[in-house]
N, C-alpha and C. Protein backbone atom coordinates (compact mmCIF):
# COMPACT_ATOMS: atom_id res chain seq x y z
N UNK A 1 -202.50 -30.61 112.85
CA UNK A 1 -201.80 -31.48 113.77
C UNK A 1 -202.81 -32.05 114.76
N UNK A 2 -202.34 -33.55 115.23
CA UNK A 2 -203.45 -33.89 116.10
C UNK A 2 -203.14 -33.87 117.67
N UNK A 3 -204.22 -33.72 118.35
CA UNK A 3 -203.89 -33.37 119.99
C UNK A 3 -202.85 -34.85 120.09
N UNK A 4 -203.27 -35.82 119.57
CA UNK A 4 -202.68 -37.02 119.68
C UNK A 4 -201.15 -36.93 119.99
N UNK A 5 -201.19 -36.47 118.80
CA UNK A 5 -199.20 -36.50 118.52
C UNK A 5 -198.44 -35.57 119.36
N UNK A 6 -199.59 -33.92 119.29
CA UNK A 6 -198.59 -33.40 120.14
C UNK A 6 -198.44 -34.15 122.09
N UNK A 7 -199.61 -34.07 121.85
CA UNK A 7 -199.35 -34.68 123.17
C UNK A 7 -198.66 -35.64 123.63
N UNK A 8 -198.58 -36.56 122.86
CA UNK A 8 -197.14 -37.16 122.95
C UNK A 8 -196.04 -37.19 122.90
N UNK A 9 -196.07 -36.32 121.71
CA UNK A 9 -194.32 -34.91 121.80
C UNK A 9 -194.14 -34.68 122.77
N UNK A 10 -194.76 -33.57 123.86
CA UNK A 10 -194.94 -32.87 125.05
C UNK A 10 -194.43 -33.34 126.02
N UNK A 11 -195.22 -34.62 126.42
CA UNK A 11 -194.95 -34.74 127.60
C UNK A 11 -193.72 -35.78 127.60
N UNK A 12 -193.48 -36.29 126.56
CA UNK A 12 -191.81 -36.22 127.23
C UNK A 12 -191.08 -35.22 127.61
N UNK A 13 -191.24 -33.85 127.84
CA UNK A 13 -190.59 -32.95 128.27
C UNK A 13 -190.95 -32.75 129.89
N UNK A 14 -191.73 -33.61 130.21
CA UNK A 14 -191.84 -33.51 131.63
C UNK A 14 -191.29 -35.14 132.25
N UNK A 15 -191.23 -34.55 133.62
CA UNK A 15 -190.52 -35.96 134.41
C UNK A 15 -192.19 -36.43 134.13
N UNK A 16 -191.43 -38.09 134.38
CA UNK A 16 -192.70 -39.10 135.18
C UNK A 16 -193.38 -39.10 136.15
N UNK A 17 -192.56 -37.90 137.22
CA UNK A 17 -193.38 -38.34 138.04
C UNK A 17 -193.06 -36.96 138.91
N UNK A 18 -193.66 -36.26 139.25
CA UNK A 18 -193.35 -34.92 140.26
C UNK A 18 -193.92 -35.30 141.92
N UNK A 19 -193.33 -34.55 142.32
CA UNK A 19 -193.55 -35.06 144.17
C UNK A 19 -194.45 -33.41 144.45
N UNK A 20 -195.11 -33.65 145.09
CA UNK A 20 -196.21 -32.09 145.50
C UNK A 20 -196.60 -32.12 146.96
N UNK A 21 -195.72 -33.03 147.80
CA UNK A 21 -195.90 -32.57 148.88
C UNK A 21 -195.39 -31.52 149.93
N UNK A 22 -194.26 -30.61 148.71
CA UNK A 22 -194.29 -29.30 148.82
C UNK A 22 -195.93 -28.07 149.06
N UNK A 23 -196.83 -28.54 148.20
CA UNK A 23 -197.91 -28.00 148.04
C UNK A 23 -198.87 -27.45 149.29
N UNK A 24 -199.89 -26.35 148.83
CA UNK A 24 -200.30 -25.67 149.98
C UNK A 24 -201.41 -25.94 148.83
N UNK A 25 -202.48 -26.09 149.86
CA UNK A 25 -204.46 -25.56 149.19
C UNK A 25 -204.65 -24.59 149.80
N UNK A 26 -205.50 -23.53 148.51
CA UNK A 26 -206.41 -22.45 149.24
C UNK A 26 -207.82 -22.96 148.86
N UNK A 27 -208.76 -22.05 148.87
CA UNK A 27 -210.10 -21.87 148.10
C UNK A 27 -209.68 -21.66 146.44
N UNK A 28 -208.60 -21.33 146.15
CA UNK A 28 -208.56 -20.55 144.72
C UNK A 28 -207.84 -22.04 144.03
N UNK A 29 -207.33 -22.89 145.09
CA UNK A 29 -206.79 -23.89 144.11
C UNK A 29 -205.49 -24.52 144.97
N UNK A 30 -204.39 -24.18 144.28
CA UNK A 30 -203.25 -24.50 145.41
C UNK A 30 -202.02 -23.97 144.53
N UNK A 31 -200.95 -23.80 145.38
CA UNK A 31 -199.53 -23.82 144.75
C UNK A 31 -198.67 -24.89 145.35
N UNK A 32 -198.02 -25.40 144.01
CA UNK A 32 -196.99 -26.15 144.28
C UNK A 32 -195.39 -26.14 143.26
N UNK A 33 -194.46 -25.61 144.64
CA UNK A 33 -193.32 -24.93 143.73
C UNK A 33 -192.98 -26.20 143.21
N UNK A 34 -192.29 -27.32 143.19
CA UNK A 34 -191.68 -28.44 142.51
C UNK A 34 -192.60 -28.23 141.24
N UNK A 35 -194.36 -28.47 140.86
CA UNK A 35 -194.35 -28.90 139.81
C UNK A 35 -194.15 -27.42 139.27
N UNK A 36 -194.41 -25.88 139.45
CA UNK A 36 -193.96 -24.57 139.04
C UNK A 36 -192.45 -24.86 138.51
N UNK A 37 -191.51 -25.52 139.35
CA UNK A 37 -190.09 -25.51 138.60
C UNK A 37 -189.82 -26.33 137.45
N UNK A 38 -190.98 -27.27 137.66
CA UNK A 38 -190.71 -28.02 136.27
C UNK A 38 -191.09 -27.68 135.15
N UNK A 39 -192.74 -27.10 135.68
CA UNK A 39 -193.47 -25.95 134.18
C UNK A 39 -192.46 -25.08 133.72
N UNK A 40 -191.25 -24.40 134.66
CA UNK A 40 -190.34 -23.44 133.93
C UNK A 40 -189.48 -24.25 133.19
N UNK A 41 -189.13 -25.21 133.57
CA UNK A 41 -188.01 -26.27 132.54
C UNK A 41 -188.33 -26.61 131.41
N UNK A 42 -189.46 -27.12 131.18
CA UNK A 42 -190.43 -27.66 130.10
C UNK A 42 -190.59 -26.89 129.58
N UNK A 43 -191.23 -25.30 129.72
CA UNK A 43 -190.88 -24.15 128.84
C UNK A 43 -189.69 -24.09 128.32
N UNK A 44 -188.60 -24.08 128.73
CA UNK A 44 -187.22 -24.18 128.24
C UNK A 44 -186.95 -24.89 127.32
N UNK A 45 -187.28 -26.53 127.56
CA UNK A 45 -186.76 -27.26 126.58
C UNK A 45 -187.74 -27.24 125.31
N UNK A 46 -188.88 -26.78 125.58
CA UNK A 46 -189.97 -27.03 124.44
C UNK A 46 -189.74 -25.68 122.72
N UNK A 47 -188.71 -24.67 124.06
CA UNK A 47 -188.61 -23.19 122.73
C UNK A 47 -187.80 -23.68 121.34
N UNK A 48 -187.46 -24.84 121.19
CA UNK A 48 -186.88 -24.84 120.17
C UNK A 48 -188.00 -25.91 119.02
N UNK A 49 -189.44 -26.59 119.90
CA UNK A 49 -190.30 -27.06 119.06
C UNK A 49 -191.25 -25.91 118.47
N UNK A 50 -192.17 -26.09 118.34
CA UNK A 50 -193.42 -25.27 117.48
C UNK A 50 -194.51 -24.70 118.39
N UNK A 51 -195.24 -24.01 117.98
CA UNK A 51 -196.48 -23.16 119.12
C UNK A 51 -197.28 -24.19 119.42
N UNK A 52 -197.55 -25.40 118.83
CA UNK A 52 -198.61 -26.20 119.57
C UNK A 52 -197.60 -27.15 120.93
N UNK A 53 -196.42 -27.02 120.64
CA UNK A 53 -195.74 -28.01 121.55
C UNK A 53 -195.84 -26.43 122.59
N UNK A 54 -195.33 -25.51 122.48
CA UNK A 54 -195.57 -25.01 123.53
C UNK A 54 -196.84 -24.41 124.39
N UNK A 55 -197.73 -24.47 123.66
CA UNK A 55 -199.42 -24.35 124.26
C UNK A 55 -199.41 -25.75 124.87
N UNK A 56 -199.47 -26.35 124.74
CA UNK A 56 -199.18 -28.42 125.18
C UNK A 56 -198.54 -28.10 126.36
N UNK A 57 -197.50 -27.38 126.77
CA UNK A 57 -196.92 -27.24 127.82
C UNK A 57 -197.50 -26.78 128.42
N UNK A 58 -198.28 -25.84 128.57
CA UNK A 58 -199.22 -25.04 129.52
C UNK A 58 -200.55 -26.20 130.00
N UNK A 59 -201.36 -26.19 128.84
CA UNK A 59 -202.22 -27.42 128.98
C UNK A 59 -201.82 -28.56 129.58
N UNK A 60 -200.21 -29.09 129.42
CA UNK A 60 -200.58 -30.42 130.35
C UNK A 60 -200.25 -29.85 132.18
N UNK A 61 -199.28 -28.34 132.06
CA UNK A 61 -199.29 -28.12 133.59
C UNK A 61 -200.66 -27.71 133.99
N UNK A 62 -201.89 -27.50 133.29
CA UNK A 62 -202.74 -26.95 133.72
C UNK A 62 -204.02 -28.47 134.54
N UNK A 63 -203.06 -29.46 133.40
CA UNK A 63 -203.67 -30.82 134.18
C UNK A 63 -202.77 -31.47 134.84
N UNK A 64 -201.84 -31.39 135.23
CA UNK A 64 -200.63 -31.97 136.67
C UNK A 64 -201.20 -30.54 137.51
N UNK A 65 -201.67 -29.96 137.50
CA UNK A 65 -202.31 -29.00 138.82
C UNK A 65 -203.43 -29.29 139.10
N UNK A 66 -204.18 -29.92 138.23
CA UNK A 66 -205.31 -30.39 138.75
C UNK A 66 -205.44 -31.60 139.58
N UNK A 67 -204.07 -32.73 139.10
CA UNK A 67 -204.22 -33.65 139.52
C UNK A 67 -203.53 -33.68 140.95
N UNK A 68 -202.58 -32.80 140.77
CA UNK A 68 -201.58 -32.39 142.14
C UNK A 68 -202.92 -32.24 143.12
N UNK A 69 -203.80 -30.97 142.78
CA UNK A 69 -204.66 -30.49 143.82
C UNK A 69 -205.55 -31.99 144.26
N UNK A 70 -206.02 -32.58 143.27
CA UNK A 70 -206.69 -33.88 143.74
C UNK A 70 -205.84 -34.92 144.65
N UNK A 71 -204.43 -35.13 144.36
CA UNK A 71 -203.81 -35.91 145.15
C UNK A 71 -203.37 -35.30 146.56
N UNK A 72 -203.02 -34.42 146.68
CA UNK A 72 -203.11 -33.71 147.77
C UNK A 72 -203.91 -33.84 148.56
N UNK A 73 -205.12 -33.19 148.06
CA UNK A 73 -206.77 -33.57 149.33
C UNK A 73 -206.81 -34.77 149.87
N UNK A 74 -206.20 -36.19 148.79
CA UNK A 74 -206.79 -37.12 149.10
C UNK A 74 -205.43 -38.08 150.03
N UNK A 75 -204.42 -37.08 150.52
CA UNK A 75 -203.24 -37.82 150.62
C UNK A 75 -202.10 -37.91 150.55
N UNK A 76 -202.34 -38.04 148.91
CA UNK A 76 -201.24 -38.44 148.39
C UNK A 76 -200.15 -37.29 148.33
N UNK A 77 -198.93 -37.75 147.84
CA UNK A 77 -197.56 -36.90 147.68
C UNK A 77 -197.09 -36.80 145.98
N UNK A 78 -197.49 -37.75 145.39
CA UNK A 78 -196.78 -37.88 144.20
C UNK A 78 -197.92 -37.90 143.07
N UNK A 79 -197.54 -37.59 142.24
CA UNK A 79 -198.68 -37.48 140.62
C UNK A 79 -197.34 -38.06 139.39
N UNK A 80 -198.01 -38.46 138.69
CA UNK A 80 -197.67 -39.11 137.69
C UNK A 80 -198.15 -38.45 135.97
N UNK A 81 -197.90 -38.61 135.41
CA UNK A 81 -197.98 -37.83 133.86
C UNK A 81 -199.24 -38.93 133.45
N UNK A 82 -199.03 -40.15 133.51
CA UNK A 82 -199.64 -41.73 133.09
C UNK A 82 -201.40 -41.44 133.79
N UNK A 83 -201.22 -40.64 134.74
CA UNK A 83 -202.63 -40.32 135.51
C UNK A 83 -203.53 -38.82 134.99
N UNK A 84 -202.93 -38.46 134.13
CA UNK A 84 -203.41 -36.69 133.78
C UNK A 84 -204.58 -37.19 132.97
N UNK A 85 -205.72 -36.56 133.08
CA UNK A 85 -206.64 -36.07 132.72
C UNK A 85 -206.51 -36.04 131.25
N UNK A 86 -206.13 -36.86 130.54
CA UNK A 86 -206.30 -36.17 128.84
C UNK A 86 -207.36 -35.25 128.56
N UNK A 87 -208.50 -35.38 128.27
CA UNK A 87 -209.76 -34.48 128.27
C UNK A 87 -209.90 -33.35 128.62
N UNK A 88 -209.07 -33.00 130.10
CA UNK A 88 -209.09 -31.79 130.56
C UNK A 88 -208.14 -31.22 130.09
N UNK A 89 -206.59 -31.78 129.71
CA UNK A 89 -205.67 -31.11 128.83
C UNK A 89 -205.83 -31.11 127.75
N UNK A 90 -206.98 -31.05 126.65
CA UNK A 90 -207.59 -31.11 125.64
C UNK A 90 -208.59 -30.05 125.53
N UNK A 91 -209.27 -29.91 126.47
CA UNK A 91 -210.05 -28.51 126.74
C UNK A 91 -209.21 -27.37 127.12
N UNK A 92 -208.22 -27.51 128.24
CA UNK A 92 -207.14 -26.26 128.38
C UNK A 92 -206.89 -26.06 126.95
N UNK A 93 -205.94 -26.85 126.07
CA UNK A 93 -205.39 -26.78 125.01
C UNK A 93 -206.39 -26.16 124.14
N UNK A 94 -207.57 -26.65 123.82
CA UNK A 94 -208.44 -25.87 122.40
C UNK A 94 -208.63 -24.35 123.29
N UNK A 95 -208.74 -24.41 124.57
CA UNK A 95 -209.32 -22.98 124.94
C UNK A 95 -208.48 -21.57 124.69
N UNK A 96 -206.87 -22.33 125.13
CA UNK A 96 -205.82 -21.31 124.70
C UNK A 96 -205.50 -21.32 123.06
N UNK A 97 -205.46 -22.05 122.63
CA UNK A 97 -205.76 -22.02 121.27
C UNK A 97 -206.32 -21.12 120.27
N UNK A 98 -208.26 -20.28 120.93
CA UNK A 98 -208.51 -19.81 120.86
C UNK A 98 -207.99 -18.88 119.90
N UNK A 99 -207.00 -17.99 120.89
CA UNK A 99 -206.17 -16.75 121.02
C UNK A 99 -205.01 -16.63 120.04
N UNK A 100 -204.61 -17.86 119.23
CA UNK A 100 -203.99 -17.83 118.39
C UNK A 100 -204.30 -17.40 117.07
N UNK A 101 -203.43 -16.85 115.82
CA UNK A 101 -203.80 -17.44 114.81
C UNK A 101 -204.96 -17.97 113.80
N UNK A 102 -205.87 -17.50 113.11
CA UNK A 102 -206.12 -18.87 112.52
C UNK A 102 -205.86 -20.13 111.76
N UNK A 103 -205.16 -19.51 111.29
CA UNK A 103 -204.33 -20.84 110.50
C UNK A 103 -203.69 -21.86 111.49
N UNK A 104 -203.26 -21.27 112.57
CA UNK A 104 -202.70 -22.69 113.53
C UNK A 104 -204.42 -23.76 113.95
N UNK A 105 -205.01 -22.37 114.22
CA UNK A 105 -206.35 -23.02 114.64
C UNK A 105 -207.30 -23.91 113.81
N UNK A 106 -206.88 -23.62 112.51
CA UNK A 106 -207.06 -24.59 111.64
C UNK A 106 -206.94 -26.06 110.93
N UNK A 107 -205.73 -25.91 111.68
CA UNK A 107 -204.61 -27.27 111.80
C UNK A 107 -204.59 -27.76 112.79
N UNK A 108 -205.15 -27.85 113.61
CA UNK A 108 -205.76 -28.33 115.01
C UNK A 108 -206.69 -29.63 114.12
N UNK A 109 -206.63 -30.75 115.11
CA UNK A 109 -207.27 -31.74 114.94
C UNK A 109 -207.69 -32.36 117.01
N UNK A 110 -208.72 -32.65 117.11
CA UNK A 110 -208.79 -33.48 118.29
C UNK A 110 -209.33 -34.44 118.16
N UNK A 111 -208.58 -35.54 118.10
CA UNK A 111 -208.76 -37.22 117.60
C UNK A 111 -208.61 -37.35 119.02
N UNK A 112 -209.20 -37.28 120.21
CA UNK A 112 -210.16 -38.02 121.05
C UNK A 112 -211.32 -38.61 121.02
N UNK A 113 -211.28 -39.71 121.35
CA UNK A 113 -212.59 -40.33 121.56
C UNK A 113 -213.32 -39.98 122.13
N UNK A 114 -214.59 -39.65 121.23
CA UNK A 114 -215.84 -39.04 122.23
C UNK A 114 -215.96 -39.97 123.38
């Protein structure tokens, strides 16, 4: 399967657009409950797709936290799905991946452009 597709599966399971001016920064990073309640939803709706749609779920909250923490510092209140980092949810994704399986890991494709 390619990062392509799932990733496009995926993130329709998240809103367009999450608000994080709930959010707190530490040194370690930050928490922010709104996009945490949505990572639990998106888990929810994703249990009835396949293990790469739900690794996809982790990976893209692992890049709406990155981008949350960046919009935050710089301001902002709101993050968008349209703004995530593909690349970095592409590296989350092969890293947890890892830990799977080989045969899923096998069927892994990443059709990103170098």
């Amino acid at each position: 399967m390619k990062f392509s597709r799932i990733f496009k599966e995926t993130k329709l399971i998240w809103p367009s657009k999450v608000n994080v001016a709930d959010g707190t920064l530490s040194e370690e990073g930050g928490y922010f409950p709104q996009l945490s309640a949505e990572w639990d939803l998106a888990k929810n709706r994703v249990s009835s797709l396949n293990e790469f749609n739900e690794l996809m779920v982790w990976a893209i909250f692992c890049g709406l936290h990155k981008l949350a923490i960046e919009t935050l510092k710089s301001g902002g209140n709101e993050i968008s799905i349209k703004n995530i980092d593909r690349r970095y949810v592409e590296y989350k994704f092969s890293e947890s991946l890892k830990s799977y399986k080989r045969a899923l890991r096998n069927s892994y494709v990443n059709d990103l452009e170098s």
